[in-house]
Protein backbone atom coordinates (compact mmCIF):
# COMPACT_ATOMS: atom_id res chain seq x y z
CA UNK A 1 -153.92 15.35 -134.82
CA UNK A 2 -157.84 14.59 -135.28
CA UNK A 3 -160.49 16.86 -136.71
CA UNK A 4 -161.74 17.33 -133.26
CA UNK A 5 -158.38 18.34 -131.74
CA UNK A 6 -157.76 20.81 -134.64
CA UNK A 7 -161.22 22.41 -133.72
CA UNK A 8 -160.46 22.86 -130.19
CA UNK A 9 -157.21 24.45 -130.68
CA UNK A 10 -158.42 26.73 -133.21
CA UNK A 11 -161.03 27.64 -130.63
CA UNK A 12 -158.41 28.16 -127.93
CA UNK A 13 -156.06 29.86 -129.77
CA UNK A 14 -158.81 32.61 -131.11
CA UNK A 15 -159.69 33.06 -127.12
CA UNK A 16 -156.35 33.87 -126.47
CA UNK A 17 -155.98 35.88 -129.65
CA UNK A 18 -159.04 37.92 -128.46
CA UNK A 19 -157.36 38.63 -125.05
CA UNK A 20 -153.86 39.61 -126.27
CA UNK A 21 -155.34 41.79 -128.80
CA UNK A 22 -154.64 45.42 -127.36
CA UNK A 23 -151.25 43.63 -126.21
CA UNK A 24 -150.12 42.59 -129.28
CA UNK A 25 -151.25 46.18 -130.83
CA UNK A 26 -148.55 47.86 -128.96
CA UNK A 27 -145.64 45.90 -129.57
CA UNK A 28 -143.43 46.48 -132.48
CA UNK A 29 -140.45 44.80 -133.51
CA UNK A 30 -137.15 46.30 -132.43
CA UNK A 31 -133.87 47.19 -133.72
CA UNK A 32 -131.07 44.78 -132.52
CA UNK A 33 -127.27 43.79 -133.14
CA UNK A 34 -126.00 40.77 -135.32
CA UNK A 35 -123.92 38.13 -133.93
CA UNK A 36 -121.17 40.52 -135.92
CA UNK A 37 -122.14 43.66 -133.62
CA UNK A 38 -124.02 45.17 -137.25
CA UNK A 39 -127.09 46.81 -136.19
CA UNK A 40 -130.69 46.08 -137.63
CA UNK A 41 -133.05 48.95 -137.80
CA UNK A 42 -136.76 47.75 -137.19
CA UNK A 43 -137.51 49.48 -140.47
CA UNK A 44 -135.12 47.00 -142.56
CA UNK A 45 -137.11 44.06 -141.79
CA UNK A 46 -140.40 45.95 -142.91
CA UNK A 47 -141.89 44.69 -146.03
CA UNK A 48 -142.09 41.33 -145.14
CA UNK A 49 -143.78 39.09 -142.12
CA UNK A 50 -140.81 38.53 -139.94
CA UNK A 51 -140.88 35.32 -136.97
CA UNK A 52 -139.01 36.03 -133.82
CA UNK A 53 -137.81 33.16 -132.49
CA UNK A 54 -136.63 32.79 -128.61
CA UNK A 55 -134.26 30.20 -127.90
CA UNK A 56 -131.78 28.66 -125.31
CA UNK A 57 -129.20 26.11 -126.72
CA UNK A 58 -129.81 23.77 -123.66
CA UNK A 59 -133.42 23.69 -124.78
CA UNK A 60 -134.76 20.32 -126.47
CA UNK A 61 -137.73 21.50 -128.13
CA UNK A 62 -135.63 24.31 -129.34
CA UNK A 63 -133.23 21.77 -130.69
CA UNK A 64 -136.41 20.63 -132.42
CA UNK A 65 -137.63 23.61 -133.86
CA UNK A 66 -134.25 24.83 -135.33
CA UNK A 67 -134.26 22.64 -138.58
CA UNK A 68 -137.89 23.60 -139.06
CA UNK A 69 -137.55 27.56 -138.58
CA UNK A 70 -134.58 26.99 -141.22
CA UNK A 71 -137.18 25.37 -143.79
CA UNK A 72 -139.59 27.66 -143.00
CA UNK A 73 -137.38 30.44 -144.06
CA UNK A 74 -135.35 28.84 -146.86
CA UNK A 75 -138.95 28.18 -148.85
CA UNK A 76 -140.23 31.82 -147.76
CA UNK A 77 -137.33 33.75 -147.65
CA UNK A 78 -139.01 36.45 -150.63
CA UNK A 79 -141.88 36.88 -148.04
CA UNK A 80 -140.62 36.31 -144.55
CA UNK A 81 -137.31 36.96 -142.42
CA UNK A 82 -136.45 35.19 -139.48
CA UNK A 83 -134.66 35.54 -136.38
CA UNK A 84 -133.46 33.65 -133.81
CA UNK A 85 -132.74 34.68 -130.66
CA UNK A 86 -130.49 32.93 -128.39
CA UNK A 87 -131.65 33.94 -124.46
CA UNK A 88 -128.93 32.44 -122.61
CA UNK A 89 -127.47 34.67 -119.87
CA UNK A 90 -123.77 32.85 -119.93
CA UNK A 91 -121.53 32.47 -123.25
CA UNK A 92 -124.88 33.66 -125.15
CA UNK A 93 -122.75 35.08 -127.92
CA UNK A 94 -120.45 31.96 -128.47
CA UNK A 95 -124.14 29.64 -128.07
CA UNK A 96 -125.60 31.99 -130.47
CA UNK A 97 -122.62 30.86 -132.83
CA UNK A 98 -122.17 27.50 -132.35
CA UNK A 99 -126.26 27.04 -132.84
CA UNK A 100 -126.01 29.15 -136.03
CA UNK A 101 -123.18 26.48 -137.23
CA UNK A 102 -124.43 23.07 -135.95
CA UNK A 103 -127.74 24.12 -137.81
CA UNK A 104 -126.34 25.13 -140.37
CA UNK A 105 -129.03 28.50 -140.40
CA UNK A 106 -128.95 31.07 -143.13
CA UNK A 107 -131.41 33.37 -141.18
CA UNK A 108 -130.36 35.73 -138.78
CA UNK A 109 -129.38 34.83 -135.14
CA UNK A 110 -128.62 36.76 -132.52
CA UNK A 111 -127.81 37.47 -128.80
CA UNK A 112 -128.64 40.52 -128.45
CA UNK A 113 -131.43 39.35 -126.08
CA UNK A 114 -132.43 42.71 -124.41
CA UNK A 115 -134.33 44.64 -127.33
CA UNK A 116 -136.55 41.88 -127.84
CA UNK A 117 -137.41 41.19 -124.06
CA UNK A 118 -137.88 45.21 -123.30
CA UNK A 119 -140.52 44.46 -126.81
CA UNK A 120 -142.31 41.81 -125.53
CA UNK A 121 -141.42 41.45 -121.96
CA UNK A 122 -140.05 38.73 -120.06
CA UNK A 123 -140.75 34.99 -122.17
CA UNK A 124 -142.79 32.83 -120.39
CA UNK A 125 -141.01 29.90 -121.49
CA UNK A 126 -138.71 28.73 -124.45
CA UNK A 127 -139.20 28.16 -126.79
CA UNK A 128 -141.24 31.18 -127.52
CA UNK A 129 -142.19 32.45 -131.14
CA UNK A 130 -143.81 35.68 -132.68
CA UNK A 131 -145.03 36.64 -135.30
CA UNK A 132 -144.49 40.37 -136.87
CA UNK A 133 -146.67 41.57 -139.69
CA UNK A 134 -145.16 43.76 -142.96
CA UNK A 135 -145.44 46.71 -141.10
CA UNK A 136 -143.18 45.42 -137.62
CA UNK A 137 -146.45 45.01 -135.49
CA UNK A 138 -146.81 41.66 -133.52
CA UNK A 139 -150.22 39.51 -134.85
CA UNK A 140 -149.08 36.26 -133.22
CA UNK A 141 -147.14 34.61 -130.21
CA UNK A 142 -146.71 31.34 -129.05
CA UNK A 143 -145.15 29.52 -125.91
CA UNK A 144 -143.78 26.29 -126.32
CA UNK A 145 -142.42 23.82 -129.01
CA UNK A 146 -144.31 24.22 -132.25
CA UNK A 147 -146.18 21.54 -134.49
CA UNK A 148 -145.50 21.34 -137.96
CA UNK A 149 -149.09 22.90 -138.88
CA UNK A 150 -148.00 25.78 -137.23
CA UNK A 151 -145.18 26.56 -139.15
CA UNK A 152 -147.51 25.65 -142.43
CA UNK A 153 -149.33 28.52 -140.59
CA UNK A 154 -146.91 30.81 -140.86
CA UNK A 155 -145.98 30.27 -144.23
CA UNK A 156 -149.58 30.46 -145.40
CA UNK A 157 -150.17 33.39 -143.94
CA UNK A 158 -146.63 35.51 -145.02
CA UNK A 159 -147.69 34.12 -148.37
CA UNK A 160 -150.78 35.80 -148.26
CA UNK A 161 -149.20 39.38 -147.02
CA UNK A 162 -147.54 39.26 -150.84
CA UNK A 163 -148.28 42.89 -151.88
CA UNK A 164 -149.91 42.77 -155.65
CA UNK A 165 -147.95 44.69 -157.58
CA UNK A 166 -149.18 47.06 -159.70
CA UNK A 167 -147.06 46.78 -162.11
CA UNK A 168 -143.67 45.12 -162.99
CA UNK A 169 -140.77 46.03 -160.56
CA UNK A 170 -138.22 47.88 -162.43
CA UNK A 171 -134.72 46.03 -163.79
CA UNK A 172 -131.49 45.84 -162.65
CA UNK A 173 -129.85 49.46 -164.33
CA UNK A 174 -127.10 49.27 -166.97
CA UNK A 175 -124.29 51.34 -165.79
CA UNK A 176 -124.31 54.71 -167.11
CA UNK A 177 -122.08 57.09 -164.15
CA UNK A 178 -120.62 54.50 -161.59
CA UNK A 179 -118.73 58.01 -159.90
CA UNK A 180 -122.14 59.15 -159.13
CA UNK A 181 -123.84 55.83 -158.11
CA UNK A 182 -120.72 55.66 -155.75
CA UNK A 183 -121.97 58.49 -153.84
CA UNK A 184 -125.61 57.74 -153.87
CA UNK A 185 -125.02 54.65 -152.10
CA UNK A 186 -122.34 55.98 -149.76
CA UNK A 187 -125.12 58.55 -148.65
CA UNK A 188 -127.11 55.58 -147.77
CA UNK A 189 -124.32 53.40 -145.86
CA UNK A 190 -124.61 51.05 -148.44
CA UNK A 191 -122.03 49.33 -150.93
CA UNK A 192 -122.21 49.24 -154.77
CA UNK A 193 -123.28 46.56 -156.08
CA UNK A 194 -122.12 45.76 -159.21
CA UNK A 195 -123.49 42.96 -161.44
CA UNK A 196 -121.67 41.44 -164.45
CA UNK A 197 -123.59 39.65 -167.10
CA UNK A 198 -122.96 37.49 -170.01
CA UNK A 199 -125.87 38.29 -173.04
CA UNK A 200 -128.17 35.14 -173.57
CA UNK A 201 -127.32 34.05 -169.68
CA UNK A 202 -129.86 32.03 -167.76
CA UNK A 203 -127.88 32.27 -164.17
CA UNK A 204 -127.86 35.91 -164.88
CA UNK A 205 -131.84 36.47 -165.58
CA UNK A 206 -132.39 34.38 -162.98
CA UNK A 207 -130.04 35.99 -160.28
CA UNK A 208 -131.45 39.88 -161.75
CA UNK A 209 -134.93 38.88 -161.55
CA UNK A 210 -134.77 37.03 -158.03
CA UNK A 211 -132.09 38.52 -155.96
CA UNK A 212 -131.37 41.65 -157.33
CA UNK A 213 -134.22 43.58 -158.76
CA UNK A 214 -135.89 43.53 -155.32
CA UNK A 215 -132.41 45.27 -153.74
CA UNK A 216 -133.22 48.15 -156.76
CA UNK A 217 -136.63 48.24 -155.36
CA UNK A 218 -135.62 47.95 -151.51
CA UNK A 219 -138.15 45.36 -150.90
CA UNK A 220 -136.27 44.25 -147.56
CA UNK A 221 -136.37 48.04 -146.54
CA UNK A 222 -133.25 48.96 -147.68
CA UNK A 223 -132.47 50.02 -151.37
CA UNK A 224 -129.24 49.56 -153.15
CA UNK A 225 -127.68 51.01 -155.37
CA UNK A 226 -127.33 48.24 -158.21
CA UNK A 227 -125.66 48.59 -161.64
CA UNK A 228 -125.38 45.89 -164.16
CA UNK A 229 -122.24 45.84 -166.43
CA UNK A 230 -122.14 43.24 -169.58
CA UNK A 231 -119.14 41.92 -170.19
CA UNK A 232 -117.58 42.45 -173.48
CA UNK A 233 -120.08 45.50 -174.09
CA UNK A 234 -120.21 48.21 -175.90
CA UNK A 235 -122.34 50.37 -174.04
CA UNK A 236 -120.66 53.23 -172.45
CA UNK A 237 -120.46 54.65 -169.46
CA UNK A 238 -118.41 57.02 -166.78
CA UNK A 239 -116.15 54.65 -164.35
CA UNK A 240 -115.66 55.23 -160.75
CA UNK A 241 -112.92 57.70 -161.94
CA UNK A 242 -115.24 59.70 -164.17
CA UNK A 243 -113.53 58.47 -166.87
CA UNK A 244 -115.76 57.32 -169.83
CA UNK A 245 -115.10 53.66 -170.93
CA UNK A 246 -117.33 50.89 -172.51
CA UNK A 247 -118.87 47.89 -170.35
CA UNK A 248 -116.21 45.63 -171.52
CA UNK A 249 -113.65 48.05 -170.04
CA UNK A 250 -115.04 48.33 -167.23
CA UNK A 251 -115.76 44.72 -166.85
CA UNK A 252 -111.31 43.93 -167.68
CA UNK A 253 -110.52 46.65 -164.89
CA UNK A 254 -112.79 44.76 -161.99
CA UNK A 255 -111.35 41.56 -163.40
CA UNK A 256 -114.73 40.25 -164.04
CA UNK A 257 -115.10 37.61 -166.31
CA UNK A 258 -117.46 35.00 -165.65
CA UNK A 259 -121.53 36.11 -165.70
CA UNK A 260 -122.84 36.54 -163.12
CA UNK A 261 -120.66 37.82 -161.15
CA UNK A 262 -121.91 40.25 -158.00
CA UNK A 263 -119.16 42.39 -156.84
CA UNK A 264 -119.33 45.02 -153.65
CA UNK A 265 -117.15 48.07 -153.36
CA UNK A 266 -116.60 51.48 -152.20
CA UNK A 267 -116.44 54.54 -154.04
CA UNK A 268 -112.69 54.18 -155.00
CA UNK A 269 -113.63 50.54 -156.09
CA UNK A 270 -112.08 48.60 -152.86
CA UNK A 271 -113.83 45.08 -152.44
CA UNK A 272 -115.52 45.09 -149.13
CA UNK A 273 -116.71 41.59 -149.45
CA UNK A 274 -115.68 38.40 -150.97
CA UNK A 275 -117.11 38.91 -154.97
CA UNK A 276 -120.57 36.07 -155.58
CA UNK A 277 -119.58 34.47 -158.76
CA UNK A 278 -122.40 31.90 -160.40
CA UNK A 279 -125.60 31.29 -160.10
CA UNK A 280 -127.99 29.74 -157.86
CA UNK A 281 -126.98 26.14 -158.29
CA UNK A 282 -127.55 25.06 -154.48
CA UNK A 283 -130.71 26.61 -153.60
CA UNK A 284 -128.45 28.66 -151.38
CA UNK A 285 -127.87 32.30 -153.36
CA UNK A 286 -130.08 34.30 -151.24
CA UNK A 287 -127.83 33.50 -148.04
CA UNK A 288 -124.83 33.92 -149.47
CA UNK A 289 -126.04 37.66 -150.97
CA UNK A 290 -127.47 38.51 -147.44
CA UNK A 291 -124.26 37.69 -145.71
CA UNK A 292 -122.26 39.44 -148.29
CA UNK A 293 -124.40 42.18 -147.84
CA UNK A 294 -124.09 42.52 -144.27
CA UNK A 295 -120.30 41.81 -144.16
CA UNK A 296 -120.08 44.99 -147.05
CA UNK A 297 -122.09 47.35 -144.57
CA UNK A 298 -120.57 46.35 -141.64
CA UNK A 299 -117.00 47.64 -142.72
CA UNK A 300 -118.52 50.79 -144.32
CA UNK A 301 -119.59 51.62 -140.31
CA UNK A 302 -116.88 50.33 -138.90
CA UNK A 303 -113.84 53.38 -137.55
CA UNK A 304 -111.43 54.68 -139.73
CA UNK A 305 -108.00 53.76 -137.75
């Protein structure tokens, strides 16, 4: 696209920006339902610039867009969710699933069309996109297929909604009471997460410092509770039992030992999702965690037969 061109969408696009304005003020992003029936509270996304995506599996520019949303959110993941959004009024939830696998997309997806359109109203065509700020309010939209610049956009500007921290995020905790961290994270509908290390580990600094630290600090919106355990340590500290044993114990009786290794139980120390063992060889860690994650929560909510 020439210089020119640029300048007269730019132009546009700040005329319609101007218009929308007290629109887009008013419209927040909304809770809605996995593909797996898990519900996402609005607040959970908060923290990060999060792009709603509106699409219909019939649709050729969506076709086009998928790989590129993917991209978009595999380099910005730390900084931006996405979600896509699948429209369709017949087999939505089976489209919804077969998109998610021919794509192969690690972001959400969705059917659960009718919190988004009661948000934003009725689409005026697909594919439509929109943009969320940290805080869940809408700052963008866009009708149609989108150009490559855009989604440079995007990134650009979620990178530049980083918050400056003030100071370094706290670590990953050693495990000192796992009884009590049980409960603290039962009170919050969350799993424990427990995190087993090897000393002088590079997978293991690097999966603590990237993926884990910022569930301690509940940059997503959500905190969890965290604990790391070294294997073969000394360090005590009260089991799940409230029986005092030292990390190594504790490490033999989860039959953990390769670091890292990311369990996720319950309070009686019941797996409630497949255990993440290594480290972030495939550029693919964060996906895995997030599903893990959301498989773990989803049978803490789900009836007691």
């Amino acid at each position: 696209m020439g210089r020119l061109a640029r300048t007269v969408r730019a132009a546009l696009a700040a005329v319609l920006l101007l218009q929308a304005g007290a629109a887009l003020a008013t419209a927040l992003l909304p809770p809605f339902r996995t593909l797996d029936g898990v519900a996402v509270a609005a607040a959970s996304m908060h923290g990060k610039v999060t792009v709603v995506a509106l699409f219909s599996v019939t649709c050729p520019f969506c076709m086009n867009e998928a790989p590129k949303l993917q991209k978009l959110y595999r380099e910005n993941r730390a900084v931006l969710n996405v979600v896509a959004v699948n429209v369709d009024r017949n087999d939505a939830l089976a489209g919804a699933h077969a998109w998610k696998r021919k794509y192969g997309l690690t972001h959400l997806v969705t059917a659960d069309r009718m919190p988004f359109e009661a948000a934003l109203g009725k689409p005026k065509g697909i594919p439509s996109l929109y943009v969320f700020d940290r805080s869940g309010s809408l700052v963008r939209t866009e009708v149609g297929e989108m150009l490559d610049e855009d989604f440079d956009d995007i990134a650009r500007y979620a990178q530049a909604q980083r918050p400056v921290a003030a100071a370094p995020g706290p670590a990953v905790p050693f495990a000192a009471d796992l009884r009590q961290d049980s409960l603290a994270a039962s009170r919050a509908g969350t799993p424990l997460v427990l995190f087993f290390t090897l000393p002088d580990c590079a997978y293991c600094h690097a999966v603590r410092q990237n993926y884990l630290a910022p569930l301690v600090r509940g940059e997503g919106g959500q905190r969890y509770t965290v604990r790391e355990i070294v294997i073969g340590g000394k360090r005590r500290a009260a089991g799940l039992d409230g029986k005092t044993a030292s990390h190594r114990e504790l490490a033999l009786r989860f039959k953990a030992r390769f670091g890292p290794t990311v369990l996720f139980v319950d309070g009686a120390g019941n797996a409630l999702a497949p255990p993440l063992i290594g480290g972030d060889t495939a550029g693919m860690y964060g996906a895995y965690l997030d599903n893990r994650l959301a498989a773990a929560r989803a049978r803490l909510a789900a009836p007691v037969n």
